[in-house]
N, C-alpha and C. Protein backbone atom coordinates (compact mmCIF):
# COMPACT_ATOMS: atom_id res chain seq x y z
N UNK A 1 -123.71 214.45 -216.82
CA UNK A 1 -124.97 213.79 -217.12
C UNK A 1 -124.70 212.32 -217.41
N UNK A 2 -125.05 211.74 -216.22
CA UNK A 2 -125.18 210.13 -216.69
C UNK A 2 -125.93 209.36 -217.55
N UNK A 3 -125.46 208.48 -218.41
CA UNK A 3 -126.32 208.15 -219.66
C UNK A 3 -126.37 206.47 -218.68
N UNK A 4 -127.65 205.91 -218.99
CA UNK A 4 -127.82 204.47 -219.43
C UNK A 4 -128.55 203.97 -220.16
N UNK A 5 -128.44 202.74 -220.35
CA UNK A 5 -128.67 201.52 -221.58
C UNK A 5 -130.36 201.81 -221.47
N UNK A 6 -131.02 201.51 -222.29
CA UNK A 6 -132.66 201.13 -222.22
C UNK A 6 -132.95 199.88 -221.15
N UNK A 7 -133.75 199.69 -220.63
CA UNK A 7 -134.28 198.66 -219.22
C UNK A 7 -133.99 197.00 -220.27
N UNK A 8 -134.56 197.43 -221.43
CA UNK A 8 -134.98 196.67 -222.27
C UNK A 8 -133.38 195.67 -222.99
N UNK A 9 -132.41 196.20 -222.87
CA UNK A 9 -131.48 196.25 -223.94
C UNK A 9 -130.03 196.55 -222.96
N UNK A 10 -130.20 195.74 -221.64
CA UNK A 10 -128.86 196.34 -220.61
C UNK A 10 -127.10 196.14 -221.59
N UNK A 11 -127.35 195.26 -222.12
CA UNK A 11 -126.16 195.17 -222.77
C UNK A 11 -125.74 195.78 -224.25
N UNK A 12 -127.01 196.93 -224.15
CA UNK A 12 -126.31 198.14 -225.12
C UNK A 12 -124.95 198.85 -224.96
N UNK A 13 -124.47 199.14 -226.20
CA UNK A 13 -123.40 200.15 -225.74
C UNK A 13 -123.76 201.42 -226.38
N UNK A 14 -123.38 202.00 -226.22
CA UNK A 14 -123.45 203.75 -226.29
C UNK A 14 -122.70 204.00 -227.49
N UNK A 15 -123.06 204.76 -228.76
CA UNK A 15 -122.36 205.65 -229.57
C UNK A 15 -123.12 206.66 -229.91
N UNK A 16 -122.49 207.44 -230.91
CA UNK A 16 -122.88 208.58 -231.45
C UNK A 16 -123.99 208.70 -231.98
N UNK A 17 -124.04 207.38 -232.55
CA UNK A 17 -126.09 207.37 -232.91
C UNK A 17 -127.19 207.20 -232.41
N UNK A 18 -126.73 206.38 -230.79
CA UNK A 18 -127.66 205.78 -229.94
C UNK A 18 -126.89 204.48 -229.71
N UNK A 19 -128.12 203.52 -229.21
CA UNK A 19 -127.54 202.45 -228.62
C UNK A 19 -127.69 201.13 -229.26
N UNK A 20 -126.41 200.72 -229.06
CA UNK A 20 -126.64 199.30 -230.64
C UNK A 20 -125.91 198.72 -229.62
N UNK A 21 -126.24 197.23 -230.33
CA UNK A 21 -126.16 195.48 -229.55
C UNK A 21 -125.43 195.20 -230.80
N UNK A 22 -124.71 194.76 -230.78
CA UNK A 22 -123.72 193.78 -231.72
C UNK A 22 -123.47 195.46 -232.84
N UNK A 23 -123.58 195.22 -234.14
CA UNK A 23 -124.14 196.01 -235.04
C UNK A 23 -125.12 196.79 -234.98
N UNK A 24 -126.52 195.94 -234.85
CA UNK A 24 -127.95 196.46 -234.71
C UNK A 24 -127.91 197.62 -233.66
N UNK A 25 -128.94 199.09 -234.41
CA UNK A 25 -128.91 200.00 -233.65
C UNK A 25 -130.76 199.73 -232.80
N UNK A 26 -130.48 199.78 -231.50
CA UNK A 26 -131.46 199.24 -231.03
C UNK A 26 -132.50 200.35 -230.41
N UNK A 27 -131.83 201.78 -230.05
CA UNK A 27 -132.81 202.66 -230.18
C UNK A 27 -131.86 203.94 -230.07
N UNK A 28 -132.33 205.02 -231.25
CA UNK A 28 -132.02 206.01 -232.07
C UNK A 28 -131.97 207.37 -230.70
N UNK A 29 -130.56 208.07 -230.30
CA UNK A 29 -130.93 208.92 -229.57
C UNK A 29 -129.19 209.61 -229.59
N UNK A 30 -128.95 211.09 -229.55
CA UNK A 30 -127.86 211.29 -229.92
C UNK A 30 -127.35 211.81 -228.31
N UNK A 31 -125.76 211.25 -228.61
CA UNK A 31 -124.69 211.70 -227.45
C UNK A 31 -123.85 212.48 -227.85
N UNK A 32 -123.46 213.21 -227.00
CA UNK A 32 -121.69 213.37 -227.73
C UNK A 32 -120.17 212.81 -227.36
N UNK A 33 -119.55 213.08 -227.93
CA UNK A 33 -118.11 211.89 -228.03
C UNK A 33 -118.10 211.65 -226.29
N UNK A 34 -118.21 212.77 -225.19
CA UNK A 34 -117.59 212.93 -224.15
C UNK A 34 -118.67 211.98 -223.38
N UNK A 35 -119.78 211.87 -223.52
CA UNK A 35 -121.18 211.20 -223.23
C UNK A 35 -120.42 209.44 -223.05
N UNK A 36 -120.34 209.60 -224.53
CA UNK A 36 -120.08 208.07 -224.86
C UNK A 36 -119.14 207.74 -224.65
N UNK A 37 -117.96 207.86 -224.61
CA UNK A 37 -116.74 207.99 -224.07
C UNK A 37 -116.61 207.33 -222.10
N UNK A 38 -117.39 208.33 -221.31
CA UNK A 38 -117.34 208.07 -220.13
C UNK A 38 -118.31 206.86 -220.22
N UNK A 39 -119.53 206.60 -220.65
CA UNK A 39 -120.56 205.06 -220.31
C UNK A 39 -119.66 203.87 -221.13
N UNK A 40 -118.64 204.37 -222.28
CA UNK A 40 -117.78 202.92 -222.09
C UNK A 40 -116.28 202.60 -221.91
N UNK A 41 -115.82 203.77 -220.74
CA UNK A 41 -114.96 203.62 -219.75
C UNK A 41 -113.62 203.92 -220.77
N UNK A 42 -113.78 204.93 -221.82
CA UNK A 42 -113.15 205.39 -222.14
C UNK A 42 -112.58 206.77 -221.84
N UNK A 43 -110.82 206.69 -221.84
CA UNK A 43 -110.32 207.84 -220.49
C UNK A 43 -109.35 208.75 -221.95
N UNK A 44 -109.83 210.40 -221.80
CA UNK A 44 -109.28 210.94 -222.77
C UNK A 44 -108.01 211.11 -222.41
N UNK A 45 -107.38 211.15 -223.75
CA UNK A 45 -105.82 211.35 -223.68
C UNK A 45 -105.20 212.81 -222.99
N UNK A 46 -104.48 212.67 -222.12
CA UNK A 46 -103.76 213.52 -221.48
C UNK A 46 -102.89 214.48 -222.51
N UNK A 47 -103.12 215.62 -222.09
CA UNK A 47 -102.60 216.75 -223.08
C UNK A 47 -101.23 216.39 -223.69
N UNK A 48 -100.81 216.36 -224.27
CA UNK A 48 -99.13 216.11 -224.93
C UNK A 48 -98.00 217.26 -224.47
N UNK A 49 -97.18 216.60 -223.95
CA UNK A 49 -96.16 217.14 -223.15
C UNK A 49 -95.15 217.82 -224.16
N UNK A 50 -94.49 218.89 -224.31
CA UNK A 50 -94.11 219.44 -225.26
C UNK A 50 -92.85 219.23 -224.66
N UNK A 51 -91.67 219.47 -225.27
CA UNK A 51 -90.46 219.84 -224.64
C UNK A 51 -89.68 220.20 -224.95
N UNK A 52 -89.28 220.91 -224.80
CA UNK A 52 -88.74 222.31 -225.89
C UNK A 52 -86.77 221.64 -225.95
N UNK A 53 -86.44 221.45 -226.98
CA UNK A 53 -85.17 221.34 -227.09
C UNK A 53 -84.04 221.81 -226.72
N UNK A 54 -82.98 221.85 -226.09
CA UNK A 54 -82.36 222.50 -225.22
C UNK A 54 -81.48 222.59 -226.58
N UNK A 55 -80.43 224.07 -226.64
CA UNK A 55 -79.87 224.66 -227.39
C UNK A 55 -78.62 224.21 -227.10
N UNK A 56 -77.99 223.82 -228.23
CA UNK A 56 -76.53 223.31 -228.20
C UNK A 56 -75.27 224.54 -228.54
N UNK A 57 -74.97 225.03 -227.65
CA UNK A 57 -73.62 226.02 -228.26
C UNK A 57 -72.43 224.74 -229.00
N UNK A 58 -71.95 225.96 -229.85
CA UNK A 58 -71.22 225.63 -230.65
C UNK A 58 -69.81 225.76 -230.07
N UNK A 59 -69.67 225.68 -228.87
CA UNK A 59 -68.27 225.63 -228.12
C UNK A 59 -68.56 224.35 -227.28
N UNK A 60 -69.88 223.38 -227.08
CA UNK A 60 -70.40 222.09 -226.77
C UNK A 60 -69.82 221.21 -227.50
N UNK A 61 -69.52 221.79 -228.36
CA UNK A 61 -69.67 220.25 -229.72
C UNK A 61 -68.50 219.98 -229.82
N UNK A 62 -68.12 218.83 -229.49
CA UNK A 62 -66.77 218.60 -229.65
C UNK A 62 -66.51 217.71 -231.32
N UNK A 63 -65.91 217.73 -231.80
CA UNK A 63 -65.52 216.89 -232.98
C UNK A 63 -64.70 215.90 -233.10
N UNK A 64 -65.04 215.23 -233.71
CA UNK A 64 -64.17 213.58 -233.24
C UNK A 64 -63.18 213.33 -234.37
N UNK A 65 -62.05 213.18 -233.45
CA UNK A 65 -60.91 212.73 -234.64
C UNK A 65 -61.21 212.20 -235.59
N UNK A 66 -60.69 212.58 -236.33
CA UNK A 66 -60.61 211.76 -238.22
C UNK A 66 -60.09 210.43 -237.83
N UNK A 67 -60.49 209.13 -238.53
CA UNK A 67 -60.08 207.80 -238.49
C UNK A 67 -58.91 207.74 -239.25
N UNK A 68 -57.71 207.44 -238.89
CA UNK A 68 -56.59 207.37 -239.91
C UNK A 68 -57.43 206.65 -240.58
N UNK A 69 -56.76 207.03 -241.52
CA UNK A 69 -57.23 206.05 -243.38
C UNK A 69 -55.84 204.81 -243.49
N UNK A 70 -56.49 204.07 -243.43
CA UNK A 70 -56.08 202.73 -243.86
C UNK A 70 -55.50 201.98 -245.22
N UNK A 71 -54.67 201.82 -245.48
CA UNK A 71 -54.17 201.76 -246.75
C UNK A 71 -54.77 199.90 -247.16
N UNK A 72 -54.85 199.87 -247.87
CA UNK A 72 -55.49 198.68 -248.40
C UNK A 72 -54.09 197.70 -248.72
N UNK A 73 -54.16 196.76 -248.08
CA UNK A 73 -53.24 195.72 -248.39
C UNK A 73 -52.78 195.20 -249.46
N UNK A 74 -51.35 195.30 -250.37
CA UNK A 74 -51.52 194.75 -251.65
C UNK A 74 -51.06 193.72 -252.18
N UNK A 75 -52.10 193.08 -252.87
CA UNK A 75 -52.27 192.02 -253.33
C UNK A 75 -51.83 191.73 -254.12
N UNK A 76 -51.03 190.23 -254.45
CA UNK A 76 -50.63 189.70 -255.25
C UNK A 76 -51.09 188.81 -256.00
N UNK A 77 -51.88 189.82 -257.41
CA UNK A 77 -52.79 189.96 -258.35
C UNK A 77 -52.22 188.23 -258.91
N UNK A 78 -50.78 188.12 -259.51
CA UNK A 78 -50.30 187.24 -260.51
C UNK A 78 -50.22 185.77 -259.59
N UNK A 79 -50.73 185.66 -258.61
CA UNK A 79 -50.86 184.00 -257.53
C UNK A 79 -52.65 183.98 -257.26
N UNK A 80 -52.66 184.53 -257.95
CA UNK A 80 -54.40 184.32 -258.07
C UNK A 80 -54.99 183.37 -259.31
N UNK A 81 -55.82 182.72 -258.68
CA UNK A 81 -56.41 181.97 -259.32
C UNK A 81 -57.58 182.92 -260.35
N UNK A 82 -57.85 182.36 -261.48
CA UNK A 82 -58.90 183.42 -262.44
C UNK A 82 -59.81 183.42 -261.54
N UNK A 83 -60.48 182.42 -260.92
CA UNK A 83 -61.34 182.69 -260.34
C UNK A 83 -61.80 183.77 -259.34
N UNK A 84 -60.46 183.62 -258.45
CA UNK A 84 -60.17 184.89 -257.61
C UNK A 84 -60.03 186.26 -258.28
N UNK A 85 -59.48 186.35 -259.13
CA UNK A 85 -58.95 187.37 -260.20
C UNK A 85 -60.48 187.84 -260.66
N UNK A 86 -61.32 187.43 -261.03
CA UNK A 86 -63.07 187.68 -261.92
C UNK A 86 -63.77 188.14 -260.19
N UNK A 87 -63.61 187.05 -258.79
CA UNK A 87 -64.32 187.82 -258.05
C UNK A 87 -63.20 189.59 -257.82
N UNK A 88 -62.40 189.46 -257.56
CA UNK A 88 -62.09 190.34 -257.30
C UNK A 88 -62.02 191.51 -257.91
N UNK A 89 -62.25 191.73 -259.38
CA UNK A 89 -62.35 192.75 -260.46
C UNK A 89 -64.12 193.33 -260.23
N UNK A 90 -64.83 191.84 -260.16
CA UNK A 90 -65.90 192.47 -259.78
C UNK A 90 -66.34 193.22 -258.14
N UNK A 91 -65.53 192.57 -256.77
CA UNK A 91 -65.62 193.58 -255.91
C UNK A 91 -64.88 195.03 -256.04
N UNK A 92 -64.37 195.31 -257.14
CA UNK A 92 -63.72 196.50 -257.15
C UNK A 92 -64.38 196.71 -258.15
N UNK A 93 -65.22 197.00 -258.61
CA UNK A 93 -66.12 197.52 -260.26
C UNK A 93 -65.34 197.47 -261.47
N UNK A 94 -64.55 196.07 -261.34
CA UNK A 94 -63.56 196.96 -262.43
C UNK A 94 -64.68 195.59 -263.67
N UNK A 95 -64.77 195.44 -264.80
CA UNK A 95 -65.27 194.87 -265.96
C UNK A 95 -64.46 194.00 -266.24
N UNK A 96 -64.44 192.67 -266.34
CA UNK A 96 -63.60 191.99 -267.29
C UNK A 96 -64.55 190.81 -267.86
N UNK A 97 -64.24 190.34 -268.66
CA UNK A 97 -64.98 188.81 -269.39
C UNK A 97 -64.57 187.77 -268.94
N UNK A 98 -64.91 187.21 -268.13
CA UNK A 98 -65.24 185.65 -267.34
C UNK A 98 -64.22 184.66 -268.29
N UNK A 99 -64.83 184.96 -269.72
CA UNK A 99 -64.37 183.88 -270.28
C UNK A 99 -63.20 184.18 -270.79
N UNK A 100 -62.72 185.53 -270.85
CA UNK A 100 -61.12 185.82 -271.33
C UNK A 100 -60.22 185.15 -270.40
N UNK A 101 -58.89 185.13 -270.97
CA UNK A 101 -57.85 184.02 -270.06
C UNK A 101 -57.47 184.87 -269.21
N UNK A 102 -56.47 184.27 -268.02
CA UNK A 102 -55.98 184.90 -267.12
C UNK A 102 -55.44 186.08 -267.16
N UNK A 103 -54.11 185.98 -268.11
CA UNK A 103 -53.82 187.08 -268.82
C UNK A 103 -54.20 188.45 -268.82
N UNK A 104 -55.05 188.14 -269.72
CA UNK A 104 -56.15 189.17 -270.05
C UNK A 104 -56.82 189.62 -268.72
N UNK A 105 -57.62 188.72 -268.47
CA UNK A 105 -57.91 189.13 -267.09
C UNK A 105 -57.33 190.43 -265.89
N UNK A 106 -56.01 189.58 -266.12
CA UNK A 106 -55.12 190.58 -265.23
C UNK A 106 -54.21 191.62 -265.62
N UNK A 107 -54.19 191.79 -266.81
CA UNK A 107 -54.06 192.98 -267.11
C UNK A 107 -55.17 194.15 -267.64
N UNK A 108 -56.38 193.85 -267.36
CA UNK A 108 -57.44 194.78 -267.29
C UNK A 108 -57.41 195.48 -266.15
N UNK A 109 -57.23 194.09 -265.22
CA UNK A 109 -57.64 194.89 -263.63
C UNK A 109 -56.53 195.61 -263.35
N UNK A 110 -55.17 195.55 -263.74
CA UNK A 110 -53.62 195.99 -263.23
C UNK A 110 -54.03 197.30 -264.57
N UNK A 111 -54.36 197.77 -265.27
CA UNK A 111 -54.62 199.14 -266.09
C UNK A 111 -55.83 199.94 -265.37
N UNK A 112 -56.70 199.01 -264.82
CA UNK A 112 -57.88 199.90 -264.59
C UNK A 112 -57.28 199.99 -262.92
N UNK A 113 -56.44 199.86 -262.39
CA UNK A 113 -55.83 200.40 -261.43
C UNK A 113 -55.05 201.83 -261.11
């Protein structure tokens, strides 16, 4: 069933309530979605394609070598500057006081080792 605009009002569009110009409903008459839909060239969505997951055996799966573990390079804590010594306590979580001396410093981080 083809719907059109009133003679009066060609540049109505079509909704669910009737036919309105801007906002304004310009005359009261009911459609349904599929009505209104086709008079303003609206195209319904195509069914949704399902797709069923393909099953992985467990003789598929291969497992990937372990990364050798890497030993951390060691550092020679006592040619460090405090400065270096305070960042570096703090990239390793270790606590020390900024304002304590080197010393100190470095033997917090060399215990909390």
């Amino acid at each position: 069933m083809d719907i059109s605009p009133p003679k009066w009002a060609k540049n109505a569009v079509a909704t669910l309530r009737g036919w309105v110009v801007g906002n304004e409903l310009v005359k009261s008459q009911k459609f349904t979605q599929d009505q209104v839909d086709e008079f303003n060239g609206v195209k319904a969505d195509p069914e949704p394609v399902i797709v069923e997951p393909t099953p992985v055996l467990v003789a598929d799966v291969v497992e990937a070598a372990p990364e050798p573990i890497m030993e951390a390079p060691s550092v020679d804590l006592s040619s460090m500057t405090k400065a270096q010594l305070v960042q570096y306590a703090a990239d390793n979580n270790i606590e020390v006081d900024p304002k304590s001396t080197k010393a100190v410093i470095l033997q917090t981080i060399q215990s909390a080792g």
